[in-house]
N, C-alpha and C. Protein backbone atom coordinates (compact mmCIF):
# COMPACT_ATOMS: atom_id res chain seq x y z
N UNK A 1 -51.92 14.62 8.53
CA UNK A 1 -50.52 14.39 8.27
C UNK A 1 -49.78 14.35 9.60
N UNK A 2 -48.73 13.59 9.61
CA UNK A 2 -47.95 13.81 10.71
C UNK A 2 -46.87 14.29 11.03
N UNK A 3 -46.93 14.86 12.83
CA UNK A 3 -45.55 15.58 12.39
C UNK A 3 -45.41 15.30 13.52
N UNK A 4 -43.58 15.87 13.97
CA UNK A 4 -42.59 15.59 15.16
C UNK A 4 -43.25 16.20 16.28
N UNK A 5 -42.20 16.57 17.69
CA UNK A 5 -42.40 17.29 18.41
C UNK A 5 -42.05 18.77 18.06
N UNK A 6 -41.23 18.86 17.35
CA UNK A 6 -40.90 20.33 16.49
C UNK A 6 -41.78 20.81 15.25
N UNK A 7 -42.70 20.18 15.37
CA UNK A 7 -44.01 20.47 14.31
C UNK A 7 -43.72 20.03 12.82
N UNK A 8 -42.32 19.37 12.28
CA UNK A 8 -42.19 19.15 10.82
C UNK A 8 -42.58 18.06 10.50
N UNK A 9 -43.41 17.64 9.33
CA UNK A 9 -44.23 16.50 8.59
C UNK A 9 -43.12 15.54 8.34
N UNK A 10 -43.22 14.58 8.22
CA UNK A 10 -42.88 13.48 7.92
C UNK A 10 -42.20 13.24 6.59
N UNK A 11 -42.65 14.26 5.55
CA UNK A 11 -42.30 14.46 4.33
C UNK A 11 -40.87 15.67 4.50
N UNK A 12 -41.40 16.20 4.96
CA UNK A 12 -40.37 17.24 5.26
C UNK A 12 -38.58 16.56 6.52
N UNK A 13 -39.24 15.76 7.07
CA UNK A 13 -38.42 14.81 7.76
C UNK A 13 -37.40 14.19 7.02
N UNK A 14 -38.21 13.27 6.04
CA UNK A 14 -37.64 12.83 5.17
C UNK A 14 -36.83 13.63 3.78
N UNK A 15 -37.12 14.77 3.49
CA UNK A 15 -36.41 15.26 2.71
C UNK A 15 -35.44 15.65 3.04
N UNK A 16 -35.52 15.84 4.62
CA UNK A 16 -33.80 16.92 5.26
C UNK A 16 -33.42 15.35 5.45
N UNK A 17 -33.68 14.36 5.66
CA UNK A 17 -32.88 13.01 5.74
C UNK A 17 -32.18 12.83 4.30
N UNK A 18 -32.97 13.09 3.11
CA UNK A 18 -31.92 12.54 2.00
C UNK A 18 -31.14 13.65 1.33
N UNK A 19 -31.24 14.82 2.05
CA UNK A 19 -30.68 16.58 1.64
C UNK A 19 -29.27 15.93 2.60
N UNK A 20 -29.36 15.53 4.06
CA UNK A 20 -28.28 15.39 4.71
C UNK A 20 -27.37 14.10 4.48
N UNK A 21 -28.61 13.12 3.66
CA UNK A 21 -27.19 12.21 3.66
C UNK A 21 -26.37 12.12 2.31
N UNK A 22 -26.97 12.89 1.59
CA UNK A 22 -26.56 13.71 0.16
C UNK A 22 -25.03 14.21 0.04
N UNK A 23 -25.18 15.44 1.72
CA UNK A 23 -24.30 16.10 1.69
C UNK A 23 -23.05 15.45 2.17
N UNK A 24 -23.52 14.18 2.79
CA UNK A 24 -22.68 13.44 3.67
C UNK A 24 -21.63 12.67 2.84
N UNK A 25 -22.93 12.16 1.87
CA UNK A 25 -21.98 11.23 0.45
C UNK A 25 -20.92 12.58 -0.11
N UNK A 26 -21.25 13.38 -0.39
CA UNK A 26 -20.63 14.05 -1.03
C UNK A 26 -19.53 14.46 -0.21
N UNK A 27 -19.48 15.17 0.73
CA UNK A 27 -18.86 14.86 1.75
C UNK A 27 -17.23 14.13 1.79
N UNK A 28 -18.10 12.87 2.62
CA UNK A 28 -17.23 11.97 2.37
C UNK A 28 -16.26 11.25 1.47
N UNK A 29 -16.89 11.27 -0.78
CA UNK A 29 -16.64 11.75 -1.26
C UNK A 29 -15.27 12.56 -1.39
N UNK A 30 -15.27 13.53 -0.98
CA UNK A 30 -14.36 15.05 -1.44
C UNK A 30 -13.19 14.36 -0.22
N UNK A 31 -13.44 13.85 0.97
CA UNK A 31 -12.69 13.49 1.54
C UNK A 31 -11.38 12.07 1.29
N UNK A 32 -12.35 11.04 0.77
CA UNK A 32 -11.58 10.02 0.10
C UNK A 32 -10.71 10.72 -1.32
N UNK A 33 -11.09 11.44 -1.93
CA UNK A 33 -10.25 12.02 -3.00
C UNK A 33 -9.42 12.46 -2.56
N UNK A 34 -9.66 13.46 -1.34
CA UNK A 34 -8.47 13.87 -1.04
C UNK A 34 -6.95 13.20 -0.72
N UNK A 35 -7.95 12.47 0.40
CA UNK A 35 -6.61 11.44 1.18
C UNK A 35 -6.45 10.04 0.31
N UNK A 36 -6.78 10.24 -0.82
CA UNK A 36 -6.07 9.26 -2.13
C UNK A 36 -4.99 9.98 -2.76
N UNK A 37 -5.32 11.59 -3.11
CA UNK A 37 -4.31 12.04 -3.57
C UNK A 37 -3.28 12.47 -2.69
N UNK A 38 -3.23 12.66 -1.37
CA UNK A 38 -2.15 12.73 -0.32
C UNK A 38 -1.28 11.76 -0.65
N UNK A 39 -1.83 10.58 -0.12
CA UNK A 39 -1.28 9.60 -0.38
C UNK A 39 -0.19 8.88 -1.35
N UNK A 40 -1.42 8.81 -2.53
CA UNK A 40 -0.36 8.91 -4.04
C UNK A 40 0.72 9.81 -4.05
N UNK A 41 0.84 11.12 -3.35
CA UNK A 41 1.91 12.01 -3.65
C UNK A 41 3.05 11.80 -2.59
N UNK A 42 2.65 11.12 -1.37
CA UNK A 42 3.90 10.73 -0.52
C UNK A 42 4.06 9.67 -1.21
N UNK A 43 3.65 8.12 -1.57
CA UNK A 43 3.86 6.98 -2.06
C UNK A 43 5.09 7.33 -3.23
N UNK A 44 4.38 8.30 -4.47
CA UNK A 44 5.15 8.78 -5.38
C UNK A 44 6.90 9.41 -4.89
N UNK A 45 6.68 10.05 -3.85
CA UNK A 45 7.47 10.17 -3.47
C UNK A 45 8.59 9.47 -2.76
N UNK A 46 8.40 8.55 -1.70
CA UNK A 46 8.73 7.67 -1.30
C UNK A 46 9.66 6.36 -2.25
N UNK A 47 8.52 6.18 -3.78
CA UNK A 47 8.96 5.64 -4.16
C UNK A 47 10.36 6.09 -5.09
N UNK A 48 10.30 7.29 -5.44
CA UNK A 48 11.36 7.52 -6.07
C UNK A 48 12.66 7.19 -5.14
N UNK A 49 12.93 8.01 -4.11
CA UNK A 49 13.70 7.53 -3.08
C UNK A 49 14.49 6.04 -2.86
N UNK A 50 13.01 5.30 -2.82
CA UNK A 50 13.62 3.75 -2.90
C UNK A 50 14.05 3.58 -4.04
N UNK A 51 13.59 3.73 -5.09
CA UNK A 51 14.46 3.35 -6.69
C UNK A 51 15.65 4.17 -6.73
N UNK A 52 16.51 5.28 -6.08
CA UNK A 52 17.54 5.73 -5.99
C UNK A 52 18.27 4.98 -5.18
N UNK A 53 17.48 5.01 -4.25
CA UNK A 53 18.84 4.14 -3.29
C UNK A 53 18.96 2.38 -3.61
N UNK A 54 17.97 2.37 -4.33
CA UNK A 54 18.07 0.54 -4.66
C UNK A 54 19.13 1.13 -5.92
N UNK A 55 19.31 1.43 -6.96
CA UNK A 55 20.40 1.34 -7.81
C UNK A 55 21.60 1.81 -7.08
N UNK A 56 21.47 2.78 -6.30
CA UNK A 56 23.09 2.73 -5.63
C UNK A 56 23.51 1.57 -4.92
N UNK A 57 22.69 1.00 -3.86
CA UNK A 57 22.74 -0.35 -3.60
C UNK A 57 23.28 -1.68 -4.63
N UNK A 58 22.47 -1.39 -5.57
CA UNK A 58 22.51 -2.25 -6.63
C UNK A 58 24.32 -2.26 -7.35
N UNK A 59 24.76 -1.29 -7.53
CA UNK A 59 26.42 -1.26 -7.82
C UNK A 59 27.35 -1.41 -7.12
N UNK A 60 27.16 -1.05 -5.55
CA UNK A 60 27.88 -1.42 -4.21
C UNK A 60 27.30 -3.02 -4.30
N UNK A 61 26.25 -3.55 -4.29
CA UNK A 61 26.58 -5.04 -4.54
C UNK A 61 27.01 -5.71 -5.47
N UNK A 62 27.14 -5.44 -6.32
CA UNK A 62 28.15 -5.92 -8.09
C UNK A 62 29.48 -5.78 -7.62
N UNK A 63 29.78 -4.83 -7.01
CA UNK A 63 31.46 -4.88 -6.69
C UNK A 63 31.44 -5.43 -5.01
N UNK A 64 30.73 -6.06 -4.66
CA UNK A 64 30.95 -6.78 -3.16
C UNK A 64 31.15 -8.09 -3.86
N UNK A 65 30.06 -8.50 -4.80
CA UNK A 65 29.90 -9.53 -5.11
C UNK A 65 30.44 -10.51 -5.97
N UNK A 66 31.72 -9.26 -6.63
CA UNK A 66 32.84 -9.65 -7.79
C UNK A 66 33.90 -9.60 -6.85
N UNK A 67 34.05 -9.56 -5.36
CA UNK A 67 35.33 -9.46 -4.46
C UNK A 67 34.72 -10.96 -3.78
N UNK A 68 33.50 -11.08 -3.78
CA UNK A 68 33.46 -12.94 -2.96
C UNK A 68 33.54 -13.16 -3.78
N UNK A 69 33.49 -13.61 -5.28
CA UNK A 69 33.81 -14.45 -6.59
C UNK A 69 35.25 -14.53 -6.36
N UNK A 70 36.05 -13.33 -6.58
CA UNK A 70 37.40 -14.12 -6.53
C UNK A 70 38.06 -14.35 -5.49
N UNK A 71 37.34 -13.85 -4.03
CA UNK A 71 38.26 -14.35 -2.72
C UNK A 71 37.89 -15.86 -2.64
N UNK A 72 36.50 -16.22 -2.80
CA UNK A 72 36.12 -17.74 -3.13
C UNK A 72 37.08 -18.59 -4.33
N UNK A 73 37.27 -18.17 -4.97
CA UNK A 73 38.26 -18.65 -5.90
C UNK A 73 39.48 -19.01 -5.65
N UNK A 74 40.07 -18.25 -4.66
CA UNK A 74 41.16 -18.25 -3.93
C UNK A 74 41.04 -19.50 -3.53
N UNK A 75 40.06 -19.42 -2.95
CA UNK A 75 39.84 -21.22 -1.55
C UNK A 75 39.49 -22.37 -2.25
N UNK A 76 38.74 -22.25 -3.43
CA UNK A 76 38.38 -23.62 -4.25
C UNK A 76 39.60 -24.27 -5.13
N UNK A 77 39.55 -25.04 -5.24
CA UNK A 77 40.75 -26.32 -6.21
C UNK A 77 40.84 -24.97 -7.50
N UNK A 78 41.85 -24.95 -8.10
CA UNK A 78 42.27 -24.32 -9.22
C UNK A 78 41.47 -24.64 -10.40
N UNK A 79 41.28 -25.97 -10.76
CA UNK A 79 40.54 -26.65 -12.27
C UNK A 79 38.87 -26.36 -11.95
N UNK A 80 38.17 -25.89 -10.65
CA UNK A 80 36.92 -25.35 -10.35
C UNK A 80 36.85 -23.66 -10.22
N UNK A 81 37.78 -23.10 -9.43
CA UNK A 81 37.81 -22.10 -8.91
C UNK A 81 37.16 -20.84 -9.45
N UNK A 82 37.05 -20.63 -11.26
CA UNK A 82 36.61 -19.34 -11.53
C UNK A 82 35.24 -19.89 -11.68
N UNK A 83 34.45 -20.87 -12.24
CA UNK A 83 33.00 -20.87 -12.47
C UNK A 83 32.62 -20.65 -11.16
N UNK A 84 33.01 -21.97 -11.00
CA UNK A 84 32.32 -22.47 -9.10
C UNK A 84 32.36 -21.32 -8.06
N UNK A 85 33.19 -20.42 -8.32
CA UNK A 85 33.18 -19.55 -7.39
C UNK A 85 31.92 -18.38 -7.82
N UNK A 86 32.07 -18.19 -9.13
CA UNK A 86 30.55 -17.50 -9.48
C UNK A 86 29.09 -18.14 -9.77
N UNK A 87 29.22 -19.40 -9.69
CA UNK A 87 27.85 -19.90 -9.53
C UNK A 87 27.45 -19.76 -8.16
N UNK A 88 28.29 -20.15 -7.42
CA UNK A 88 27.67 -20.46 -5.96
C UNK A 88 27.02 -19.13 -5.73
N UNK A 89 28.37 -17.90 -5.82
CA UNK A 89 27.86 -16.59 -5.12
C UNK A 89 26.43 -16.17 -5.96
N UNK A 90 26.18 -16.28 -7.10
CA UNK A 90 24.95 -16.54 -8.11
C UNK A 90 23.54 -16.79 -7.33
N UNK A 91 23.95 -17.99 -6.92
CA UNK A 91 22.72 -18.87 -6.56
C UNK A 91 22.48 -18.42 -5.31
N UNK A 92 23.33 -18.20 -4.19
CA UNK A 92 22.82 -17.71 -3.04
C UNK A 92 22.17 -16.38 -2.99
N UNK A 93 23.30 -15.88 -3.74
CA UNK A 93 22.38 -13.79 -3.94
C UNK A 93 20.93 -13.91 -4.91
N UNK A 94 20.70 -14.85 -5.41
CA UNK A 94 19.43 -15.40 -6.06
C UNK A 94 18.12 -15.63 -5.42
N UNK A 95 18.94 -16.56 -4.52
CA UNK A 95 18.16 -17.48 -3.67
C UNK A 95 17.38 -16.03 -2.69
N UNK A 96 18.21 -15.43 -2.00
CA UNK A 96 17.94 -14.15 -0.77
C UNK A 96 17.19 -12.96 -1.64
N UNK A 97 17.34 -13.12 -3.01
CA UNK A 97 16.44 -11.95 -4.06
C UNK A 97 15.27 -12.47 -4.13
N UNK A 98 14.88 -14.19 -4.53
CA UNK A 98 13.46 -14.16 -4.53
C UNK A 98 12.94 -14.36 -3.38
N UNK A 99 13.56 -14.25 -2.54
CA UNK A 99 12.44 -14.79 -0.90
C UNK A 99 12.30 -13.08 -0.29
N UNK A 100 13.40 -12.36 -0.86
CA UNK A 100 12.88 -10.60 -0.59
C UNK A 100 11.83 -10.51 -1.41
N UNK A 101 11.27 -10.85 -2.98
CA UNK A 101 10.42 -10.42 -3.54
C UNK A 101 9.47 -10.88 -2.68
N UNK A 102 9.37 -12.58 -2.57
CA UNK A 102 8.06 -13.15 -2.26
C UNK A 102 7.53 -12.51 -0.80
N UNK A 103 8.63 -12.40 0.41
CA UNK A 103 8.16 -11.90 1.24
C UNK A 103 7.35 -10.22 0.62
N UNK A 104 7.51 -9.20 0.20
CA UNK A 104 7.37 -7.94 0.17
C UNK A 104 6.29 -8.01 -0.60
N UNK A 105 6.45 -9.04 -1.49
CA UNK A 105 4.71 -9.14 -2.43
C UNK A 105 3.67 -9.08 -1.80
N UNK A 106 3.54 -10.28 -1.09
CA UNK A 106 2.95 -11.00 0.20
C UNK A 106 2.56 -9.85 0.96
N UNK A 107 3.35 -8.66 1.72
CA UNK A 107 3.25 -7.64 2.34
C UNK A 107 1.94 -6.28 1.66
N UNK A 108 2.90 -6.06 0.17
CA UNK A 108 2.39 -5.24 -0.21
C UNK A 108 0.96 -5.41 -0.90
N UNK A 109 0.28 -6.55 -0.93
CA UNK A 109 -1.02 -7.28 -1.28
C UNK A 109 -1.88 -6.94 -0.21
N UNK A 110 -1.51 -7.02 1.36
CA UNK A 110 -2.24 -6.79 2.39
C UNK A 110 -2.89 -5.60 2.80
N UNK A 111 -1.92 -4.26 1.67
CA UNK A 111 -2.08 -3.13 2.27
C UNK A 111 -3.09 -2.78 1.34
N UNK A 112 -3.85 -1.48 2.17
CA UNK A 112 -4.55 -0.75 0.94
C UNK A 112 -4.31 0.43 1.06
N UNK A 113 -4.72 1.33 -0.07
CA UNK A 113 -4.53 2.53 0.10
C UNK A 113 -4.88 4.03 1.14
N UNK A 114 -6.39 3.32 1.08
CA UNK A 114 -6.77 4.06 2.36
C UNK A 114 -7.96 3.65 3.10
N UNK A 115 -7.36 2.93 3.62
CA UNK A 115 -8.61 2.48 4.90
C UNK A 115 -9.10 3.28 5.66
N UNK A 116 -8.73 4.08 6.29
CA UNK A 116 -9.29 5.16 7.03
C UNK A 116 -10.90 5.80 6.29
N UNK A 117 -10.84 5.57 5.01
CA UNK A 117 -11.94 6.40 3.98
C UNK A 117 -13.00 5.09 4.07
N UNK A 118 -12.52 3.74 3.73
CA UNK A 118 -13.81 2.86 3.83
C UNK A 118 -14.09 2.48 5.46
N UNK A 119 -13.44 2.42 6.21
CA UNK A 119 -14.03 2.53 7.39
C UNK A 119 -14.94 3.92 7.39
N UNK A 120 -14.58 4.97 7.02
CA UNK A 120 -15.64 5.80 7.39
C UNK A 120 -17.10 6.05 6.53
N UNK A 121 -16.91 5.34 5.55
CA UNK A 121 -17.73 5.58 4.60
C UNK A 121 -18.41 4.37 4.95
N UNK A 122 -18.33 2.93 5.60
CA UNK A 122 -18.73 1.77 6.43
C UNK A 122 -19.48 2.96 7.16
N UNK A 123 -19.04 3.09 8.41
CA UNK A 123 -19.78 3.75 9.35
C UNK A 123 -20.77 4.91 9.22
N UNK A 124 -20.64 5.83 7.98
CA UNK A 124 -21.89 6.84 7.60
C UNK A 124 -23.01 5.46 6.75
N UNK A 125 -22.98 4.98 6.79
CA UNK A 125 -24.13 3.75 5.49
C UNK A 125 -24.27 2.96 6.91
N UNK A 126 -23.77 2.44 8.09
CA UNK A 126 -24.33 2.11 9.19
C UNK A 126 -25.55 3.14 10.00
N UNK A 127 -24.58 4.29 10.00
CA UNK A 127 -25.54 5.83 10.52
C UNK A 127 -27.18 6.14 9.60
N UNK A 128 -26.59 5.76 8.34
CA UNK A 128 -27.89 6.13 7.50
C UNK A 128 -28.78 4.93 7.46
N UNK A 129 -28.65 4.00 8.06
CA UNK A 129 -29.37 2.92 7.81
C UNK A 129 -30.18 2.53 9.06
N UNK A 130 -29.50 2.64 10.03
CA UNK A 130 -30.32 3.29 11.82
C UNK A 130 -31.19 4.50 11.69
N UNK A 131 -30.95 5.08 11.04
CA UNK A 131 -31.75 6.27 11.09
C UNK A 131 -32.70 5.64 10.05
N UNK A 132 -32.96 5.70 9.08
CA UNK A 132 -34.22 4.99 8.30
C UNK A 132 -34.41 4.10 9.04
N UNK A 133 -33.95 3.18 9.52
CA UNK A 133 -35.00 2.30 10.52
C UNK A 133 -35.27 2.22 11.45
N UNK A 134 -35.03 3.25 12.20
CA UNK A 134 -35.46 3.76 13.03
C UNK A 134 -34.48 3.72 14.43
């Protein structure tokens, strides 16, 4: 049978190889759970925040946006003045709402949750795979 310079068999080699990369999965494992649930709990957090301040936002622009309706009204011909003055302001605050969605979609598609965990979990399955082959 064969063995190292530290006298352990080959069998025995190999068992502390799949005992250690066992512990490693597991490991690593307990670690991605973790920093998923970090995560989720600032995100959670975070997000409430933004949904507060987007509805306060959201009523400070209803009353910005009912003061350009009728200062625009002011300036347009009389027989146009009340539609025309709320379509336009309509269509532009429209227009700047879906190019915020599309941009932020676009954004938030790119991200993931936690990269830090598959990079490392990449690099232990690189480690374990040099080592079995030597």
């Amino acid at each position: 049978m064969q063995t190292d310079k530290q006298g352990r068999t080959l069998s025995n080699l190999l068992r502390d190889l799949a005992q250690q990369t066992s512990n490693l999965v597991r490991q690593e494992t307990e670690l991605a759970i973790a920093e998923m649930s970090e995560n989720r709990s600032e995100i959670q957090r975070d997000l409430v925040g933004l949904a507060m301040g987007a509805g306060l936002l959201l009523v400070g622009l209803i009353y910005i946006l009912d003061a350009v309706v009728y200062g625009l009204a002011e300036i347009l011909p009389p027989d146009y003045s009340p539609w025309l003055a709320a379509l336009i302001v309509g269509m532009v605050t429209s227009l700047i709402g879906y190019m915020l969605i599309v941009f932020n979609r676009s954004s938030l598609k790119s991200r993931s949750l936690a990269p830090r965990v598959m990079n490392s979990l990449e690099r232990d399955k690189n480690m374990v795979e040099d080592k079995i082959n030597g």
